[in-house]
PDB file of N, CA and C in Angstrom:
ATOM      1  N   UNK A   1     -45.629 -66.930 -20.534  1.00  0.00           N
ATOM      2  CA  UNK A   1     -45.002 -65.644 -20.737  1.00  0.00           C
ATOM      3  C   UNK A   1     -44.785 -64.986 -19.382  1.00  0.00           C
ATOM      4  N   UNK A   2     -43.412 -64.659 -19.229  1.00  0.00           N
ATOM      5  CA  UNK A   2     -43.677 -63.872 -17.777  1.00  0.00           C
ATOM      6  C   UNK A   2     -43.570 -62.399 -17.802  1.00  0.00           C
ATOM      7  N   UNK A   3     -43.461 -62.153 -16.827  1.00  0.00           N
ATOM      8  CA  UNK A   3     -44.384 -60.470 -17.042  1.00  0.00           C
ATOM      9  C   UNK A   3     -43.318 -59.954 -15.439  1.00  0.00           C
ATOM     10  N   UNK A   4     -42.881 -58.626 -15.916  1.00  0.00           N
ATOM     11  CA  UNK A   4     -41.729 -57.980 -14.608  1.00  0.00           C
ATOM     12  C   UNK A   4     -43.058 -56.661 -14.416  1.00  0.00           C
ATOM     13  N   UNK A   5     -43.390 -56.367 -13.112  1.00  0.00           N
ATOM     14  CA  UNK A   5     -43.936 -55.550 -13.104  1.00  0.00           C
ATOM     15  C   UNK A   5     -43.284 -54.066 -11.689  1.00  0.00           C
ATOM     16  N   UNK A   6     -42.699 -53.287 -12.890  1.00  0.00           N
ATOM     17  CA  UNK A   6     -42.360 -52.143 -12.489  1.00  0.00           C
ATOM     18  C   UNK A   6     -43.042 -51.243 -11.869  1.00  0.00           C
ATOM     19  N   UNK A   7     -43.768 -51.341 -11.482  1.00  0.00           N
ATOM     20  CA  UNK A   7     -44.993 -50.152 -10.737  1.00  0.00           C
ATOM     21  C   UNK A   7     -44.323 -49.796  -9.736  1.00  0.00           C
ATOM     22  N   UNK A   8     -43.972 -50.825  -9.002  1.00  0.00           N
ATOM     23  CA  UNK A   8     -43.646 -51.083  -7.491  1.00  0.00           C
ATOM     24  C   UNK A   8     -42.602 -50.022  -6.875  1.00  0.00           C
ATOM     25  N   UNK A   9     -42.517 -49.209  -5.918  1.00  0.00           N
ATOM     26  CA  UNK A   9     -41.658 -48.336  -5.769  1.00  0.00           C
ATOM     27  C   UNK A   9     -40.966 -49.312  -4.451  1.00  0.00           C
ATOM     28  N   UNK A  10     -39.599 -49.515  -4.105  1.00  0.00           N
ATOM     29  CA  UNK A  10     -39.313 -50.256  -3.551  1.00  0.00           C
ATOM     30  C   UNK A  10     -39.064 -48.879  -2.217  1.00  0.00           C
ATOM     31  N   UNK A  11     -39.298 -49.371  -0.952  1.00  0.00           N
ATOM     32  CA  UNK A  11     -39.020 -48.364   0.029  1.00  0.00           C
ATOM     33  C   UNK A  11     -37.692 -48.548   0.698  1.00  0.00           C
ATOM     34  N   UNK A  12     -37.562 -48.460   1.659  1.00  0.00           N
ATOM     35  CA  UNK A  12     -36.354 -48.585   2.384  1.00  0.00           C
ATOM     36  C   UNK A  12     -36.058 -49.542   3.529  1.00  0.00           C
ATOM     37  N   UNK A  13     -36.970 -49.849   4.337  1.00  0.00           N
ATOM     38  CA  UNK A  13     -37.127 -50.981   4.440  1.00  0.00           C
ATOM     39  C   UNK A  13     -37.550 -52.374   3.772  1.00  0.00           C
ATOM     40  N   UNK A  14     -37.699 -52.208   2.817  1.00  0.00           N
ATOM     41  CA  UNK A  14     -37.630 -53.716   1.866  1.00  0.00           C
ATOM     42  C   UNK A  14     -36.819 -54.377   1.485  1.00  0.00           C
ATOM     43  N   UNK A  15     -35.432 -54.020   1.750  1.00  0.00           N
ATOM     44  CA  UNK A  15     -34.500 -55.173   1.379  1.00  0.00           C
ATOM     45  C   UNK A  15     -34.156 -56.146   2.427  1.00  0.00           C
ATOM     46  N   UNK A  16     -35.170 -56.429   3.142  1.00  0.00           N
ATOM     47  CA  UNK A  16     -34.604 -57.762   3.990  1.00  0.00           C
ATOM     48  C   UNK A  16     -33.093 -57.568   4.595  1.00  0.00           C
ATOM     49  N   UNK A  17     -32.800 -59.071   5.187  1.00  0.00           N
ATOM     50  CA  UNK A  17     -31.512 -58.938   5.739  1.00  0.00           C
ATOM     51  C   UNK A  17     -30.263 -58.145   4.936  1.00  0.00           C
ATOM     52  N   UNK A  18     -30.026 -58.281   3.865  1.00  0.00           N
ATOM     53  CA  UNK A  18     -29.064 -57.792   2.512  1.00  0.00           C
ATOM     54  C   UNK A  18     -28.876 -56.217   3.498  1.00  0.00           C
ATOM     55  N   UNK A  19     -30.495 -55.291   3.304  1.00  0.00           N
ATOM     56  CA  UNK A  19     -30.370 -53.999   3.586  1.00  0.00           C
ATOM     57  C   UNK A  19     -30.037 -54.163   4.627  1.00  0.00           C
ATOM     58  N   UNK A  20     -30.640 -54.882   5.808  1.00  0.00           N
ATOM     59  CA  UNK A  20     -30.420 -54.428   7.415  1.00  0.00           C
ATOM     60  C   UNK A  20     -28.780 -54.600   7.402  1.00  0.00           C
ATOM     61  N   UNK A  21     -28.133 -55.361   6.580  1.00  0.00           N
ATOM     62  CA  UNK A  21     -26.861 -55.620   6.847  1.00  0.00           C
ATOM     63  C   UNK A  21     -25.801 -54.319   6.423  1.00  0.00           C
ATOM     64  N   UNK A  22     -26.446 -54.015   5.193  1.00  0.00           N
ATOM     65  CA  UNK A  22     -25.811 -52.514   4.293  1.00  0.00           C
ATOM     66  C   UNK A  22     -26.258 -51.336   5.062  1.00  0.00           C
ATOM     67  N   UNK A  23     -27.312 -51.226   6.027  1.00  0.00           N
ATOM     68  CA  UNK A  23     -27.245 -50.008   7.038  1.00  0.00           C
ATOM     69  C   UNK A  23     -26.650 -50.039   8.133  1.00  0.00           C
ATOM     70  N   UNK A  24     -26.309 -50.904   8.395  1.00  0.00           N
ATOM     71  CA  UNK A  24     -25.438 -51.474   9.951  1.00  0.00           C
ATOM     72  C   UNK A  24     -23.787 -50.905   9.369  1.00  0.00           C
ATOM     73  N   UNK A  25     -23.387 -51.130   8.104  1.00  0.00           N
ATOM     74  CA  UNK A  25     -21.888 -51.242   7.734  1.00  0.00           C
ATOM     75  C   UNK A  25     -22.106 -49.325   7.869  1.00  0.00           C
ATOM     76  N   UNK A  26     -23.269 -48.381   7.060  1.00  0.00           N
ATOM     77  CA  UNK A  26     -23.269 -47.303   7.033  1.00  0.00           C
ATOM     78  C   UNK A  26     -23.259 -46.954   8.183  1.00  0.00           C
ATOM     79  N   UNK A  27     -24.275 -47.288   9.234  1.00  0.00           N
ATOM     80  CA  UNK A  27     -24.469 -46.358   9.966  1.00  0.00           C
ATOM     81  C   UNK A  27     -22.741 -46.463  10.920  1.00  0.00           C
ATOM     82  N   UNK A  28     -21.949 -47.847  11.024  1.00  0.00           N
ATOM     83  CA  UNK A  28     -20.788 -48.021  11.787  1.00  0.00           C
ATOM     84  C   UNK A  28     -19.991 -47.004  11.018  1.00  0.00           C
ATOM     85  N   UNK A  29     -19.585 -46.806   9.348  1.00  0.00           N
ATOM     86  CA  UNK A  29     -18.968 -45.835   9.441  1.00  0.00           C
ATOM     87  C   UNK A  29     -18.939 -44.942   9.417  1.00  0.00           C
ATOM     88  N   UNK A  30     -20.743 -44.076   9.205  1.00  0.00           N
ATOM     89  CA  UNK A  30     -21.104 -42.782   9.327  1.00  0.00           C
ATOM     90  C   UNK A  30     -19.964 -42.350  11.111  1.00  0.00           C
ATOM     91  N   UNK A  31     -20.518 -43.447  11.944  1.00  0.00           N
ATOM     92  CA  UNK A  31     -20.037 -43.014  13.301  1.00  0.00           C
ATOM     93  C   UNK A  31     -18.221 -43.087  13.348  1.00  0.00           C
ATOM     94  N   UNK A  32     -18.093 -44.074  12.282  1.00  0.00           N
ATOM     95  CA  UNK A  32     -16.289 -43.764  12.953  1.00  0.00           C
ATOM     96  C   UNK A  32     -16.167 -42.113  11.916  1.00  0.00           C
ATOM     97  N   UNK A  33     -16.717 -41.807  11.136  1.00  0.00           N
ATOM     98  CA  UNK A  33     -16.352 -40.434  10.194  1.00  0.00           C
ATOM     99  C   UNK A  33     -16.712 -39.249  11.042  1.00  0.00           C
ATOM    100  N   UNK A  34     -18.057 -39.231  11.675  1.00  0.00           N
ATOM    101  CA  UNK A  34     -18.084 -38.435  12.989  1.00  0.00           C
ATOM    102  C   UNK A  34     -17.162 -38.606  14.220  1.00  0.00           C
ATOM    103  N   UNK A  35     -16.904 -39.158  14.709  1.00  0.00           N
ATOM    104  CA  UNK A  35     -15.607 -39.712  15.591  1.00  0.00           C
ATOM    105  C   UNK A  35     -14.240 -39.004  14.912  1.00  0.00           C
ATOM    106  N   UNK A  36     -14.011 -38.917  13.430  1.00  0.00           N
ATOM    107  CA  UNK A  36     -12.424 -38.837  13.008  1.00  0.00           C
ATOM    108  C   UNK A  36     -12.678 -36.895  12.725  1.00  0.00           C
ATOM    109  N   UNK A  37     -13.941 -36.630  12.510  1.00  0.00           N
ATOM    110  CA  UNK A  37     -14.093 -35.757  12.880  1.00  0.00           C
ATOM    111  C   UNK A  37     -13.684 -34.590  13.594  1.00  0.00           C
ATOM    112  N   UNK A  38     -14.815 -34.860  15.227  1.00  0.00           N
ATOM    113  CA  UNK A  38     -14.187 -34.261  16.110  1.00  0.00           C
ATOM    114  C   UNK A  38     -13.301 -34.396  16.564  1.00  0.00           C
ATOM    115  N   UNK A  39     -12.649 -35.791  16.037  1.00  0.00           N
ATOM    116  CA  UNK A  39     -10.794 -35.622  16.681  1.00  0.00           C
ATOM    117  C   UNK A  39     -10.222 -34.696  15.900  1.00  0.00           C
ATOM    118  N   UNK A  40     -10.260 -34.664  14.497  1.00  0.00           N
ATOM    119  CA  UNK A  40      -9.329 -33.406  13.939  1.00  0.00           C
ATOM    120  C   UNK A  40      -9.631 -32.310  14.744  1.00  0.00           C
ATOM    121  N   UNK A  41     -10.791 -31.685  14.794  1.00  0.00           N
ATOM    122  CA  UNK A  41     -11.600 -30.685  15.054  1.00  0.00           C
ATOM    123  C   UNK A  41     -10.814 -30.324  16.483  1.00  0.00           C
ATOM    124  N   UNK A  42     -10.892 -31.254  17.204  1.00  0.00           N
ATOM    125  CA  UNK A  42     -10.384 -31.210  18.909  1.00  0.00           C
ATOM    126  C   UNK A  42      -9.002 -30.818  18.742  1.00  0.00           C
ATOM    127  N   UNK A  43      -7.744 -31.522  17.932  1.00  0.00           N
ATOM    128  CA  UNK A  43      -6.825 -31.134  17.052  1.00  0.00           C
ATOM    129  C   UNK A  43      -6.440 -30.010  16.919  1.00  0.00           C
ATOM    130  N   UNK A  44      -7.182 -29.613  16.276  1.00  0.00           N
ATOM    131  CA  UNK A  44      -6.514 -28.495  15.802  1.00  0.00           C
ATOM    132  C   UNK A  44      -7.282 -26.856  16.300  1.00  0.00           C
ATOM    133  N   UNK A  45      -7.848 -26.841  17.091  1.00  0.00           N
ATOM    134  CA  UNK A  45      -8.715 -25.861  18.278  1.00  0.00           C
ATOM    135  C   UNK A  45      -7.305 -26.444  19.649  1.00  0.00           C
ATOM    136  N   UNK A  46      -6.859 -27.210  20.072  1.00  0.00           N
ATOM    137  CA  UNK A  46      -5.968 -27.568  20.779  1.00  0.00           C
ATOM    138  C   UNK A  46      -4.699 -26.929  20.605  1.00  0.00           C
ATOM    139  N   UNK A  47      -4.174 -26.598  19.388  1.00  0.00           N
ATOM    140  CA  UNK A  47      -3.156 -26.416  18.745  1.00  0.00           C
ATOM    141  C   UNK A  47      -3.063 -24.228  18.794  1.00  0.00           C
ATOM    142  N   UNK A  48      -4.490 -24.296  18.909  1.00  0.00           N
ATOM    143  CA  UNK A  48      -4.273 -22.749  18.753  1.00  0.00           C
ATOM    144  C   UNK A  48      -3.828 -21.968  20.161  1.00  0.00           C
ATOM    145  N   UNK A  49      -3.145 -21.032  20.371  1.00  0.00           N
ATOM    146  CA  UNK A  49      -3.180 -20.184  21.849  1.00  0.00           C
ATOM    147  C   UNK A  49      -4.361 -19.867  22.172  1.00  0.00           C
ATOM    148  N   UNK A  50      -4.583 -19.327  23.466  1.00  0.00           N
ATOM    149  CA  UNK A  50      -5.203 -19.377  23.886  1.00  0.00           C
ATOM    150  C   UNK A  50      -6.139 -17.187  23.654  1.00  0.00           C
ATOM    151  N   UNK A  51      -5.108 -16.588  22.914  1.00  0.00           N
ATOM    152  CA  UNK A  51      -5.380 -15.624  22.398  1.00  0.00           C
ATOM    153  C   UNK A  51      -5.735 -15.699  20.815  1.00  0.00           C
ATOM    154  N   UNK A  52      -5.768 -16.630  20.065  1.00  0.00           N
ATOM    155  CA  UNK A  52      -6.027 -17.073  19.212  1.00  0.00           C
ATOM    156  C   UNK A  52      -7.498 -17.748  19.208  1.00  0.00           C
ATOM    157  N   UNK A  53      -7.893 -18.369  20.270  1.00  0.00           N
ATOM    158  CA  UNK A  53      -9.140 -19.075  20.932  1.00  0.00           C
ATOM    159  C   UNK A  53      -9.841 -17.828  21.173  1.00  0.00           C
ATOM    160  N   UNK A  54      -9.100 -16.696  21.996  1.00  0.00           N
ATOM    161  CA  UNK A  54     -10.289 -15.456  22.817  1.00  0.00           C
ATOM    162  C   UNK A  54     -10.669 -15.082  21.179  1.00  0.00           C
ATOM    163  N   UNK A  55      -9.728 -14.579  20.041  1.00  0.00           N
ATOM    164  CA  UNK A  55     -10.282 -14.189  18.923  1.00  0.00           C
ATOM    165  C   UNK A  55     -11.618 -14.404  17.824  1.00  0.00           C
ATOM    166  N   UNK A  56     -11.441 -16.297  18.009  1.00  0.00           N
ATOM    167  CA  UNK A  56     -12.984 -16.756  17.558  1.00  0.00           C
ATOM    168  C   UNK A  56     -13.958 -16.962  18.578  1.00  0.00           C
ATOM    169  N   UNK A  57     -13.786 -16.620  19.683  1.00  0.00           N
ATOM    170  CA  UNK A  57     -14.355 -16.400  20.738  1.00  0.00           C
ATOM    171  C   UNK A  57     -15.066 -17.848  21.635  1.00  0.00           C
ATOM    172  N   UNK A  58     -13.737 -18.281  21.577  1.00  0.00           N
ATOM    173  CA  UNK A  58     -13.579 -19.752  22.417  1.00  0.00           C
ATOM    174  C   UNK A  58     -12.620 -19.337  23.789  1.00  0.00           C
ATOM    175  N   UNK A  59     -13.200 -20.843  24.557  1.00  0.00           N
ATOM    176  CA  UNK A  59     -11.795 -20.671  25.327  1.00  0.00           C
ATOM    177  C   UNK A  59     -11.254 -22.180  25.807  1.00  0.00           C
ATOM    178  N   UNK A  60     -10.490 -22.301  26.357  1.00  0.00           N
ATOM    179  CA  UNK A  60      -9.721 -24.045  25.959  1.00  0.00           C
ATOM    180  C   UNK A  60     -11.166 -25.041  26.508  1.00  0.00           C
ATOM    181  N   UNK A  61     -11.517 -24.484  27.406  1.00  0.00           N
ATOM    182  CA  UNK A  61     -13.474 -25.688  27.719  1.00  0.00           C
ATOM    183  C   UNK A  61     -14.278 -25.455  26.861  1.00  0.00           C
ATOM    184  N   UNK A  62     -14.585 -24.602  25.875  1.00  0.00           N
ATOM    185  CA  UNK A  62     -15.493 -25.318  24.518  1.00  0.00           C
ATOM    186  C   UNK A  62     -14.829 -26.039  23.717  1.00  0.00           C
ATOM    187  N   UNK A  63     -13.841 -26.529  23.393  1.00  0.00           N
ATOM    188  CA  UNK A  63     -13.063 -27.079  22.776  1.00  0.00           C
ATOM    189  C   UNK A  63     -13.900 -28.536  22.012  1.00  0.00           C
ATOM    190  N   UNK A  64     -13.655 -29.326  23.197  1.00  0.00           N
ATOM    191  CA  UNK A  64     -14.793 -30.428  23.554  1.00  0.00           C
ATOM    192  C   UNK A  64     -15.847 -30.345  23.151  1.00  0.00           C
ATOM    193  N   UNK A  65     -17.057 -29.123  23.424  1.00  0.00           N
ATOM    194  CA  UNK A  65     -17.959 -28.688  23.044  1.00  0.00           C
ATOM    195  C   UNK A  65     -18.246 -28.534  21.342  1.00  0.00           C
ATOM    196  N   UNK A  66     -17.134 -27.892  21.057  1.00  0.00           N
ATOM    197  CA  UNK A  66     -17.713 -27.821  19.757  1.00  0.00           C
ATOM    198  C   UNK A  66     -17.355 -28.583  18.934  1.00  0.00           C
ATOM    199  N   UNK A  67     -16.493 -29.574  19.534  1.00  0.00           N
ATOM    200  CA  UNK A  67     -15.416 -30.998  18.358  1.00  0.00           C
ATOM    201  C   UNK A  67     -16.705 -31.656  18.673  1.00  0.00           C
ATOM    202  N   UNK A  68     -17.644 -31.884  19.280  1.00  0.00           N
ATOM    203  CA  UNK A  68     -18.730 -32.580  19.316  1.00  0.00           C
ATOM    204  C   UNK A  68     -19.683 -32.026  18.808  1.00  0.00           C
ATOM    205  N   UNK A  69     -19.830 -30.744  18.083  1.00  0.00           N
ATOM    206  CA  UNK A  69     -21.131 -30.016  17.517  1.00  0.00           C
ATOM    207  C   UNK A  69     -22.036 -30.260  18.703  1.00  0.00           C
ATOM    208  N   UNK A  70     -22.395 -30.061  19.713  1.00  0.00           N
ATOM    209  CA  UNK A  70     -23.024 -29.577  20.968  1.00  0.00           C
ATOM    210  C   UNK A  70     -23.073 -28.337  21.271  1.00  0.00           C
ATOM    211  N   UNK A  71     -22.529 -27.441  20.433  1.00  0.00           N
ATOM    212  CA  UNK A  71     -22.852 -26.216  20.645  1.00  0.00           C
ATOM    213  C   UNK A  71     -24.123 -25.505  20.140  1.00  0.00           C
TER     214      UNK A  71
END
Protein backbone atom coordinates (compact mmCIF):
# COMPACT_ATOMS: atom_id res chain seq x y z
CA UNK A 1 0.00 0.00 0.00
CA UNK A 2 1.59 3.28 -0.62
CA UNK A 3 1.08 6.13 1.43
CA UNK A 4 1.59 10.22 -0.05
CA UNK A 5 2.52 12.11 2.89
CA UNK A 6 1.33 15.72 2.89
CA UNK A 7 2.76 17.21 6.00
CA UNK A 8 5.66 18.43 4.18
CA UNK A 9 5.61 22.17 3.46
CA UNK A 10 7.74 22.46 0.38
CA UNK A 11 10.09 25.75 0.70
CA UNK A 12 11.60 27.61 -1.94
CA UNK A 13 14.55 26.33 -2.41
CA UNK A 14 13.47 22.74 -2.97
CA UNK A 15 12.83 22.44 -6.38
CA UNK A 16 16.19 21.51 -7.56
CA UNK A 17 17.42 22.45 -10.97
CA UNK A 18 13.50 22.76 -12.47
CA UNK A 19 13.29 25.88 -9.74
CA UNK A 20 16.86 27.28 -10.12
CA UNK A 21 15.94 27.31 -13.80
CA UNK A 22 12.19 29.03 -13.25
CA UNK A 23 14.00 31.83 -11.06
CA UNK A 24 16.70 32.62 -13.50
CA UNK A 25 13.76 33.05 -16.46
CA UNK A 26 11.94 35.44 -13.48
CA UNK A 27 14.46 37.13 -12.18
CA UNK A 28 15.80 37.93 -16.33
CA UNK A 29 12.41 39.27 -16.88
CA UNK A 30 11.65 40.94 -13.63
CA UNK A 31 14.99 42.96 -14.95
CA UNK A 32 14.04 43.52 -18.63
CA UNK A 33 10.30 44.94 -16.96
CA UNK A 34 12.43 47.24 -14.72
CA UNK A 35 14.61 48.28 -17.67
CA UNK A 36 11.18 48.93 -19.99
CA UNK A 37 10.28 50.78 -17.16
CA UNK A 38 12.57 53.45 -16.64
CA UNK A 39 12.76 53.81 -20.32
CA UNK A 40 9.10 54.87 -20.51
CA UNK A 41 9.59 56.79 -17.37
CA UNK A 42 12.90 58.57 -18.93
CA UNK A 43 10.34 59.04 -21.99
CA UNK A 44 8.12 60.72 -21.06
CA UNK A 45 9.82 63.22 -18.10
CA UNK A 46 12.02 63.97 -21.47
CA UNK A 47 9.06 64.96 -23.38
CA UNK A 48 7.91 67.55 -20.80
CA UNK A 49 9.37 71.45 -20.88
CA UNK A 50 11.36 72.33 -18.84
CA UNK A 51 8.61 74.63 -16.97
CA UNK A 52 6.53 71.76 -16.81
CA UNK A 53 9.61 69.82 -14.97
CA UNK A 54 10.15 73.22 -12.50
CA UNK A 55 6.20 72.46 -11.72
CA UNK A 56 6.68 68.78 -10.30
CA UNK A 57 9.70 70.05 -9.11
CA UNK A 58 12.30 68.38 -11.36
CA UNK A 59 14.79 69.60 -13.55
CA UNK A 60 16.16 67.89 -16.91
CA UNK A 61 19.30 66.03 -14.34
CA UNK A 62 16.83 64.14 -12.16
CA UNK A 63 15.37 62.77 -14.99
CA UNK A 64 17.81 59.79 -14.92
CA UNK A 65 17.46 59.84 -11.29
CA UNK A 66 14.15 59.12 -10.93
CA UNK A 67 13.59 56.71 -14.27
CA UNK A 68 15.89 54.69 -12.03
CA UNK A 69 13.89 55.09 -8.65
CA UNK A 70 17.24 56.37 -6.98
CA UNK A 71 15.59 59.01 -5.67
Amino acid sequence: MAALDTTRIASTGSFGLVGRIGATFAAAFNAIAEWNDARVTRDALSRLSNRELEDIGLCRGDIDVVAEGRH
